[in-house]
PDB file of N, CA and C in Angstrom:
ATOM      1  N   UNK A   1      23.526  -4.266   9.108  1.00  0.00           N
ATOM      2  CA  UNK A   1      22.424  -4.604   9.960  1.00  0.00           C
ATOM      3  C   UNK A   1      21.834  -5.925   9.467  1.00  0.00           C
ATOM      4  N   UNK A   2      21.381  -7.143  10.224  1.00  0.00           N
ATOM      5  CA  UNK A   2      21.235  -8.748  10.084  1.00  0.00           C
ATOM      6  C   UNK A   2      19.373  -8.550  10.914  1.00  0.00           C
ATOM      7  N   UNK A   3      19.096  -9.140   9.955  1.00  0.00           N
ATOM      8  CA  UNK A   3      17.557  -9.245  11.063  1.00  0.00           C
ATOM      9  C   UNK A   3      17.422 -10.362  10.684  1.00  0.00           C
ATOM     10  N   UNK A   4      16.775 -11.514  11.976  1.00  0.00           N
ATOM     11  CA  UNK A   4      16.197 -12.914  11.995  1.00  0.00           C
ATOM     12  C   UNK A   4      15.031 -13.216  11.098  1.00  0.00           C
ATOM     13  N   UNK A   5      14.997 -14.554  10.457  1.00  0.00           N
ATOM     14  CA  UNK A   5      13.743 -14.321   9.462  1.00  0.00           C
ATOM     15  C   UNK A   5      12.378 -13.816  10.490  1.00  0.00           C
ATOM     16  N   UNK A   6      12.249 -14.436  11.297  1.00  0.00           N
ATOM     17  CA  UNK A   6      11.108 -13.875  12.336  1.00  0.00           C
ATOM     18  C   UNK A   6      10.721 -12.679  12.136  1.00  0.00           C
ATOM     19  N   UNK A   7      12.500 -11.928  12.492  1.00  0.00           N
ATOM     20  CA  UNK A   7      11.992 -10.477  12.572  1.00  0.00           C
ATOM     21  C   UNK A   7      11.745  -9.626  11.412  1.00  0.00           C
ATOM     22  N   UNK A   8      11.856 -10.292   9.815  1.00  0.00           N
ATOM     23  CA  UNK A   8      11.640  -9.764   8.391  1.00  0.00           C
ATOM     24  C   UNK A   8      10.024  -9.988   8.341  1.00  0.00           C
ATOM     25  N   UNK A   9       9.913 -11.169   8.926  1.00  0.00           N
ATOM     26  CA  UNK A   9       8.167 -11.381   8.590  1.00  0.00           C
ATOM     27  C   UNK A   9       7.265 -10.726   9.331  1.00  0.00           C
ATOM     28  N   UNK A  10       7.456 -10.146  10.785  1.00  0.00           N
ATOM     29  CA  UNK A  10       6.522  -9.231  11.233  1.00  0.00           C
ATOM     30  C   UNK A  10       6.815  -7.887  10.941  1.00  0.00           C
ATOM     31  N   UNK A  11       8.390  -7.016  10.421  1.00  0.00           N
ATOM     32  CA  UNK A  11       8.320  -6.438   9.265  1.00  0.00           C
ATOM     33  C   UNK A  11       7.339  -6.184   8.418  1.00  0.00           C
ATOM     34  N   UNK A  12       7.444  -6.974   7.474  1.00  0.00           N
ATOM     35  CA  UNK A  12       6.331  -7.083   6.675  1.00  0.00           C
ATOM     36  C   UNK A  12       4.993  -7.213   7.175  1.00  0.00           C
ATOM     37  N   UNK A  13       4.630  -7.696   7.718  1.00  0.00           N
ATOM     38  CA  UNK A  13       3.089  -8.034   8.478  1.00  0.00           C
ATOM     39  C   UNK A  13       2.507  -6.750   8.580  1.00  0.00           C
ATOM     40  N   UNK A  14       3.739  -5.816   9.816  1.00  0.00           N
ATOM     41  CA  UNK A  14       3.734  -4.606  10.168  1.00  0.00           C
ATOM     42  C   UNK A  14       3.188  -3.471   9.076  1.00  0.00           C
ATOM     43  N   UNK A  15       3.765  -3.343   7.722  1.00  0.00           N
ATOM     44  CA  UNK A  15       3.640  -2.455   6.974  1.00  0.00           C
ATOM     45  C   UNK A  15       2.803  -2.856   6.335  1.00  0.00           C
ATOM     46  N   UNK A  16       2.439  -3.805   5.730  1.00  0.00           N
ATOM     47  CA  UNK A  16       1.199  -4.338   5.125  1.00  0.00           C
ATOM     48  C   UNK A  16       0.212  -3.653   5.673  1.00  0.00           C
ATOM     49  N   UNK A  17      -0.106  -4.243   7.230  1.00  0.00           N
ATOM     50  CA  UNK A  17      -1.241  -3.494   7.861  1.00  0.00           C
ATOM     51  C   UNK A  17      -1.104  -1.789   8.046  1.00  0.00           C
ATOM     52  N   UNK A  18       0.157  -1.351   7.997  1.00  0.00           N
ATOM     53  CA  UNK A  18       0.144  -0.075   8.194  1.00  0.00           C
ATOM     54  C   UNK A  18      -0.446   0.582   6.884  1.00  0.00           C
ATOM     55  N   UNK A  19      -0.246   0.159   5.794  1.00  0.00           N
ATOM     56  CA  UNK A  19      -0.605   0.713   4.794  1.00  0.00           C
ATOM     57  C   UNK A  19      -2.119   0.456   4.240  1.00  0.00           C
ATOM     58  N   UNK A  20      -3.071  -0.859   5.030  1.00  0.00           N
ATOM     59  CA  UNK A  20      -4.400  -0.828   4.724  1.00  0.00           C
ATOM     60  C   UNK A  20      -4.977  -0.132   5.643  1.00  0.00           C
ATOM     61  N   UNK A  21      -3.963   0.342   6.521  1.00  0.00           N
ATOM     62  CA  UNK A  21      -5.538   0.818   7.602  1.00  0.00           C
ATOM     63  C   UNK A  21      -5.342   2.466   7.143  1.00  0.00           C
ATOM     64  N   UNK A  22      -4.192   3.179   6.227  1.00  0.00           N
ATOM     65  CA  UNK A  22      -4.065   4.153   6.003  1.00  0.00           C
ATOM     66  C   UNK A  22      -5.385   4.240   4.477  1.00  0.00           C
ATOM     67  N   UNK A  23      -5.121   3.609   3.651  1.00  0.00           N
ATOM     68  CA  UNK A  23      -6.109   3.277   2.695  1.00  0.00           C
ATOM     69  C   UNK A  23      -7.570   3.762   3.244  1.00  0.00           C
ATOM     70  N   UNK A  24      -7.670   2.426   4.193  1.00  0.00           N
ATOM     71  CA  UNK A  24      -8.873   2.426   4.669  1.00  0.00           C
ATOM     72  C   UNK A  24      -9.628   3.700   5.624  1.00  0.00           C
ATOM     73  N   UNK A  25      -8.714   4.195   5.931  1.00  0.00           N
ATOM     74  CA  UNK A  25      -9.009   5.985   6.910  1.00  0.00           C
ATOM     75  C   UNK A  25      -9.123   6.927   5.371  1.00  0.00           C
ATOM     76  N   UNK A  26      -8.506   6.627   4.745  1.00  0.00           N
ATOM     77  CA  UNK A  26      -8.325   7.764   3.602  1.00  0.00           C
ATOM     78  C   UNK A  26     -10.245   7.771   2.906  1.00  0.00           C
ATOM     79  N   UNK A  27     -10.704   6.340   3.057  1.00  0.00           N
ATOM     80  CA  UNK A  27     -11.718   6.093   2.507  1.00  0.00           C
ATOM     81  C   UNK A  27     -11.446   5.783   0.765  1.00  0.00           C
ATOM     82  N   UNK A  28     -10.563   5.364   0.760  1.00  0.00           N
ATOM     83  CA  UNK A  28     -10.021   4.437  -0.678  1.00  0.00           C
ATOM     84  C   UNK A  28     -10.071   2.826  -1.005  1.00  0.00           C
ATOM     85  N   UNK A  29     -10.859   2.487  -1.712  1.00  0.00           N
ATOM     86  CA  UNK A  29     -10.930   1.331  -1.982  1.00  0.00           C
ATOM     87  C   UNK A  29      -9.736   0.616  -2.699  1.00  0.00           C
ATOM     88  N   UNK A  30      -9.545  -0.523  -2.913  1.00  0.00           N
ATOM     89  CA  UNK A  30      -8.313  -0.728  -3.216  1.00  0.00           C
ATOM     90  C   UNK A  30      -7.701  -0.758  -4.605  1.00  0.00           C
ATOM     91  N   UNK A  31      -9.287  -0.637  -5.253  1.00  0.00           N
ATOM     92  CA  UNK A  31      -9.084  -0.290  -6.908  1.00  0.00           C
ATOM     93  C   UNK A  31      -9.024   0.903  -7.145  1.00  0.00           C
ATOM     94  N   UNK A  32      -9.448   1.848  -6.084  1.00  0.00           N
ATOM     95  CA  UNK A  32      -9.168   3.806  -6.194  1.00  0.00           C
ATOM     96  C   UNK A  32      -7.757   3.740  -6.312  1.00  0.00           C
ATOM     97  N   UNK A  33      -7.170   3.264  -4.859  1.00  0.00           N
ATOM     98  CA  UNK A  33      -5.582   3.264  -4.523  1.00  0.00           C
ATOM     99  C   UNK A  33      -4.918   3.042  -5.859  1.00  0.00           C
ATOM    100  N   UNK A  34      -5.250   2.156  -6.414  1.00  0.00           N
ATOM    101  CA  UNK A  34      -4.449   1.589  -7.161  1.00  0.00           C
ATOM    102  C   UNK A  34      -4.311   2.292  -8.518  1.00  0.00           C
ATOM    103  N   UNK A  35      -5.339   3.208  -8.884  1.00  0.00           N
ATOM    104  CA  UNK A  35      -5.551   3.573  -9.973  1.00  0.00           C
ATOM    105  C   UNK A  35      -4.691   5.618  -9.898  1.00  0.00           C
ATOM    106  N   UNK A  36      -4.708   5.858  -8.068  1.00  0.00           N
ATOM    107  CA  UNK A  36      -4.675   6.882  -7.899  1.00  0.00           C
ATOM    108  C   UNK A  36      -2.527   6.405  -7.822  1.00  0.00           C
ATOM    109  N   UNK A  37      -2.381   5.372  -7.575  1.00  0.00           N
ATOM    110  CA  UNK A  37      -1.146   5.107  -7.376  1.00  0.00           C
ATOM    111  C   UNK A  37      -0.218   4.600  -9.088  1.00  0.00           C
ATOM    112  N   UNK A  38      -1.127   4.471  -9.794  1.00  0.00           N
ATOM    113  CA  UNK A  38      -0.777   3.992 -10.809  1.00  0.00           C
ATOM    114  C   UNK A  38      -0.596   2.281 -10.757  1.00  0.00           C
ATOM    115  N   UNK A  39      -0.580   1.511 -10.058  1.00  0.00           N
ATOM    116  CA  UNK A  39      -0.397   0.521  -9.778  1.00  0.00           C
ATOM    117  C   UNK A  39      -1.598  -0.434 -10.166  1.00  0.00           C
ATOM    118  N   UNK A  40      -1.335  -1.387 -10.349  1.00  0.00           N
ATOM    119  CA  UNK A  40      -2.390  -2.540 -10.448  1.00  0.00           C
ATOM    120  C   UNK A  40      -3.221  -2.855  -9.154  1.00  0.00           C
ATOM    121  N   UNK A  41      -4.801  -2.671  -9.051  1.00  0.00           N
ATOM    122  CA  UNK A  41      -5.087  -3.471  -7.755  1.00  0.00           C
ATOM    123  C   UNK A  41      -4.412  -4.799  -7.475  1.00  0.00           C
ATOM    124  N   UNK A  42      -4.137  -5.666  -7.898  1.00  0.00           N
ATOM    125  CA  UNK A  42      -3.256  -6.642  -7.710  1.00  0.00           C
ATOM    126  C   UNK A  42      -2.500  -6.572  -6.855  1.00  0.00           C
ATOM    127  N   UNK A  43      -1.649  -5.580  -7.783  1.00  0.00           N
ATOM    128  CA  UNK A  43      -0.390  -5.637  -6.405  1.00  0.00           C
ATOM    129  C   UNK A  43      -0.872  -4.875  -5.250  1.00  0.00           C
ATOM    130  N   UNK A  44      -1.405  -3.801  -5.043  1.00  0.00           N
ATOM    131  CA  UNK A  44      -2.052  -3.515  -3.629  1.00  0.00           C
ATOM    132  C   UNK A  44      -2.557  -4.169  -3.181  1.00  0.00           C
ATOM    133  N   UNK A  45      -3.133  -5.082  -3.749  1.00  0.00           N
ATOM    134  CA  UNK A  45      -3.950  -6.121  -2.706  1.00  0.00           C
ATOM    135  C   UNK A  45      -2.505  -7.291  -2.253  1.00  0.00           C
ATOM    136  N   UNK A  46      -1.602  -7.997  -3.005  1.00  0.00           N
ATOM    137  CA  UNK A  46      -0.683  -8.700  -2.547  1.00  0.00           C
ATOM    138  C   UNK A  46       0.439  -7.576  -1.792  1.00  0.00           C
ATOM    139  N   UNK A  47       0.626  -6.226  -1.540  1.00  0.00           N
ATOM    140  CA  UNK A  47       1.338  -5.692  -0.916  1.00  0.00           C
ATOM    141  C   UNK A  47       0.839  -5.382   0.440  1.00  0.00           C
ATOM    142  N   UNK A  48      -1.161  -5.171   0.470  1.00  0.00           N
ATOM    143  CA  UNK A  48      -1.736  -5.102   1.761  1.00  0.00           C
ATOM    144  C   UNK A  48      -1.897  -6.532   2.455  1.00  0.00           C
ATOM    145  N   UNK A  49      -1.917  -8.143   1.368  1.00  0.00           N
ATOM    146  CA  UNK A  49      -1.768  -8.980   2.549  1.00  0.00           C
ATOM    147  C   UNK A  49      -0.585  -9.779   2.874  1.00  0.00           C
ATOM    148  N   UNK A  50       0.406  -8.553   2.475  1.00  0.00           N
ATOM    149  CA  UNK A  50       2.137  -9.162   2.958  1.00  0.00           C
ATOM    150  C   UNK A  50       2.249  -9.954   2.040  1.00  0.00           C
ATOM    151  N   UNK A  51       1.750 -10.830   0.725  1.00  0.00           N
ATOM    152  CA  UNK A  51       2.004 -11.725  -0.488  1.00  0.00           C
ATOM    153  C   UNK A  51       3.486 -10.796  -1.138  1.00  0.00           C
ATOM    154  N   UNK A  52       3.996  -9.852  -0.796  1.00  0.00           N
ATOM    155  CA  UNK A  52       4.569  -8.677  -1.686  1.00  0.00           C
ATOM    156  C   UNK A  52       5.278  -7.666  -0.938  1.00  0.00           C
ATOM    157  N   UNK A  53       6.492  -7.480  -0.822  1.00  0.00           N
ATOM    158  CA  UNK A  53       7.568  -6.546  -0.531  1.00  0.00           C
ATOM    159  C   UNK A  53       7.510  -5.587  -1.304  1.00  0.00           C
ATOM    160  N   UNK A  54       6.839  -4.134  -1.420  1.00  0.00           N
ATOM    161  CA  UNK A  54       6.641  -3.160  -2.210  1.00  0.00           C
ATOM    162  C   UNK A  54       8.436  -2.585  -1.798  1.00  0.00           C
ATOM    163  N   UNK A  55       8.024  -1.840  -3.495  1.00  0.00           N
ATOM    164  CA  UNK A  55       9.793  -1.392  -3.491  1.00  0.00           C
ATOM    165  C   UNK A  55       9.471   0.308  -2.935  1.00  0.00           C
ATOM    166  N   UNK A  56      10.424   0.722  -2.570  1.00  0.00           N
ATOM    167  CA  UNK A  56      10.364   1.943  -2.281  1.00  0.00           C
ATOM    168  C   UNK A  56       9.452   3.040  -2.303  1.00  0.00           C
ATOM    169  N   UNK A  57       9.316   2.948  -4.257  1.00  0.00           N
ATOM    170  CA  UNK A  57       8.810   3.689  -5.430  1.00  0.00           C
ATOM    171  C   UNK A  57       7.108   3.855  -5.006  1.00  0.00           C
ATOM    172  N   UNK A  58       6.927   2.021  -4.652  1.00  0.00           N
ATOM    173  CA  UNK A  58       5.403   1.897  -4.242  1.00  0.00           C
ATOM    174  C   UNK A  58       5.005   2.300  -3.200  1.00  0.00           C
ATOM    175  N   UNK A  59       5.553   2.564  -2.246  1.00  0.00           N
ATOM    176  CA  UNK A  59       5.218   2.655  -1.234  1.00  0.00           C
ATOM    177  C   UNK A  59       5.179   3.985  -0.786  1.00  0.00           C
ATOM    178  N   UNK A  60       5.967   5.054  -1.670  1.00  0.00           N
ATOM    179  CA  UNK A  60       5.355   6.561  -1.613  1.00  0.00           C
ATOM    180  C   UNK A  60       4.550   6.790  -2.498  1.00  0.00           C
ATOM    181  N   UNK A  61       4.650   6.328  -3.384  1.00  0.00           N
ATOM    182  CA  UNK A  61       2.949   6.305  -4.339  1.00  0.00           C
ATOM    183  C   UNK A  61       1.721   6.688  -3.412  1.00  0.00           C
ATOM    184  N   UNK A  62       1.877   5.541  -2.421  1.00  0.00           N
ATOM    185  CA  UNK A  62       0.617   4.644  -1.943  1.00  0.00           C
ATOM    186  C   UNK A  62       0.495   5.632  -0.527  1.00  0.00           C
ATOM    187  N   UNK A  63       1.193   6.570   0.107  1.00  0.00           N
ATOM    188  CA  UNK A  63       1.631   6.989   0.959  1.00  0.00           C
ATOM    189  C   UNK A  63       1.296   8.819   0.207  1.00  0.00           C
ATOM    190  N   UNK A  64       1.220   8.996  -0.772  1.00  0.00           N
ATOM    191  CA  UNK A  64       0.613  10.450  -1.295  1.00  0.00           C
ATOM    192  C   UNK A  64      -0.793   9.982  -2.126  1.00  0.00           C
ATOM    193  N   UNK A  65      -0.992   9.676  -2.388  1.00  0.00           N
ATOM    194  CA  UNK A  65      -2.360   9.092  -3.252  1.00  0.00           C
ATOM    195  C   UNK A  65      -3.708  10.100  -2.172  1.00  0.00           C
ATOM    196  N   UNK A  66      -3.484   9.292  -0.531  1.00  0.00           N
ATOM    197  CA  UNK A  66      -4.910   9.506   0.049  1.00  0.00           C
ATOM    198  C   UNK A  66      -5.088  11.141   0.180  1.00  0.00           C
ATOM    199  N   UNK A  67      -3.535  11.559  -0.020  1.00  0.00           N
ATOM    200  CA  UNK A  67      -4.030  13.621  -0.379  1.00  0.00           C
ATOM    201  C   UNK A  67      -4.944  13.817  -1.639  1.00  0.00           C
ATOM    202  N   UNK A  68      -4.775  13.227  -1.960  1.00  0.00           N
ATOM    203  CA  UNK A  68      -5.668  13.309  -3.719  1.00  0.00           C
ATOM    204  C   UNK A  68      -7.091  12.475  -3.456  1.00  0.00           C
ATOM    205  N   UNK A  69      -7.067  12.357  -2.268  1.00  0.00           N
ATOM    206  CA  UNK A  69      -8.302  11.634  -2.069  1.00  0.00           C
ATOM    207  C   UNK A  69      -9.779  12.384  -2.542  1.00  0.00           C
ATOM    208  N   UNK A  70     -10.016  13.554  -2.632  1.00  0.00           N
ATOM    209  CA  UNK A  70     -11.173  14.297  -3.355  1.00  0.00           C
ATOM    210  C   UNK A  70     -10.910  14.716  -4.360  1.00  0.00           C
ATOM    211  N   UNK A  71      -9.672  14.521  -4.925  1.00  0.00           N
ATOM    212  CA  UNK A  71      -9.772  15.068  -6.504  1.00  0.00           C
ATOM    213  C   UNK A  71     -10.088  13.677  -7.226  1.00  0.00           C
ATOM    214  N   UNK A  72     -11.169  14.173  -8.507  1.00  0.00           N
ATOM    215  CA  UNK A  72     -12.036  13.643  -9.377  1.00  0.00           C
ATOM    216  C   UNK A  72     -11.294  12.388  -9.928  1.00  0.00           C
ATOM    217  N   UNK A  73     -11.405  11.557 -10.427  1.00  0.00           N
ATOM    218  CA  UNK A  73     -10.770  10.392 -10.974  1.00  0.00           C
ATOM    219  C   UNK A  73     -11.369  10.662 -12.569  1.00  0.00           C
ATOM    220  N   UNK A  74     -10.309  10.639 -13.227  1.00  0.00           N
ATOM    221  CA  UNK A  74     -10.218  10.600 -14.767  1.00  0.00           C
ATOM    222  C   UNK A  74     -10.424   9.407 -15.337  1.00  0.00           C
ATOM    223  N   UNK A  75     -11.700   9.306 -16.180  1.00  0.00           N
ATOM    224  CA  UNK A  75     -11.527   7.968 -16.416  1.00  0.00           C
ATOM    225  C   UNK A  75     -11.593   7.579 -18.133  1.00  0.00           C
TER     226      UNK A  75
END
């Protein structure tokens, strides 16, 4: 399967936004996400504004995290 660069970059555009507006419904800030994902806010923030092709790994992280959305944060 060949996709046009065009069609890699709204790809990406696509999931970027799919994954802040899931964040953002969950009611997770992006330093919760990140901490509930193990991940650096950093990279959630360069993976929510498309700066960043999350690998697989991240992207079910980031995709189970907002179930854990009321359990307590360990700090």
């Amino acid at each position: 399967m060949t996709f046009a660069p065009e069609q890699l970059d709204r790809s990406k555009a696509d999931l970027a936004r799919l994954l802040r507006d899931l964040r953002k419904r969950a009611g997770l800030s992006g330093d919760r996400l990140a901490r509930r994902c193990g991940l650096s806010q950093s990279t959630i923030s360069k993976i929510e504004t498309g700066r960043k092709i999350p690998r697989l790994t991240e992207v079910e992280s980031i995709l189970r995290a907002p179930r854990h959305a009321f359990v307590p944060d360990t700090v």
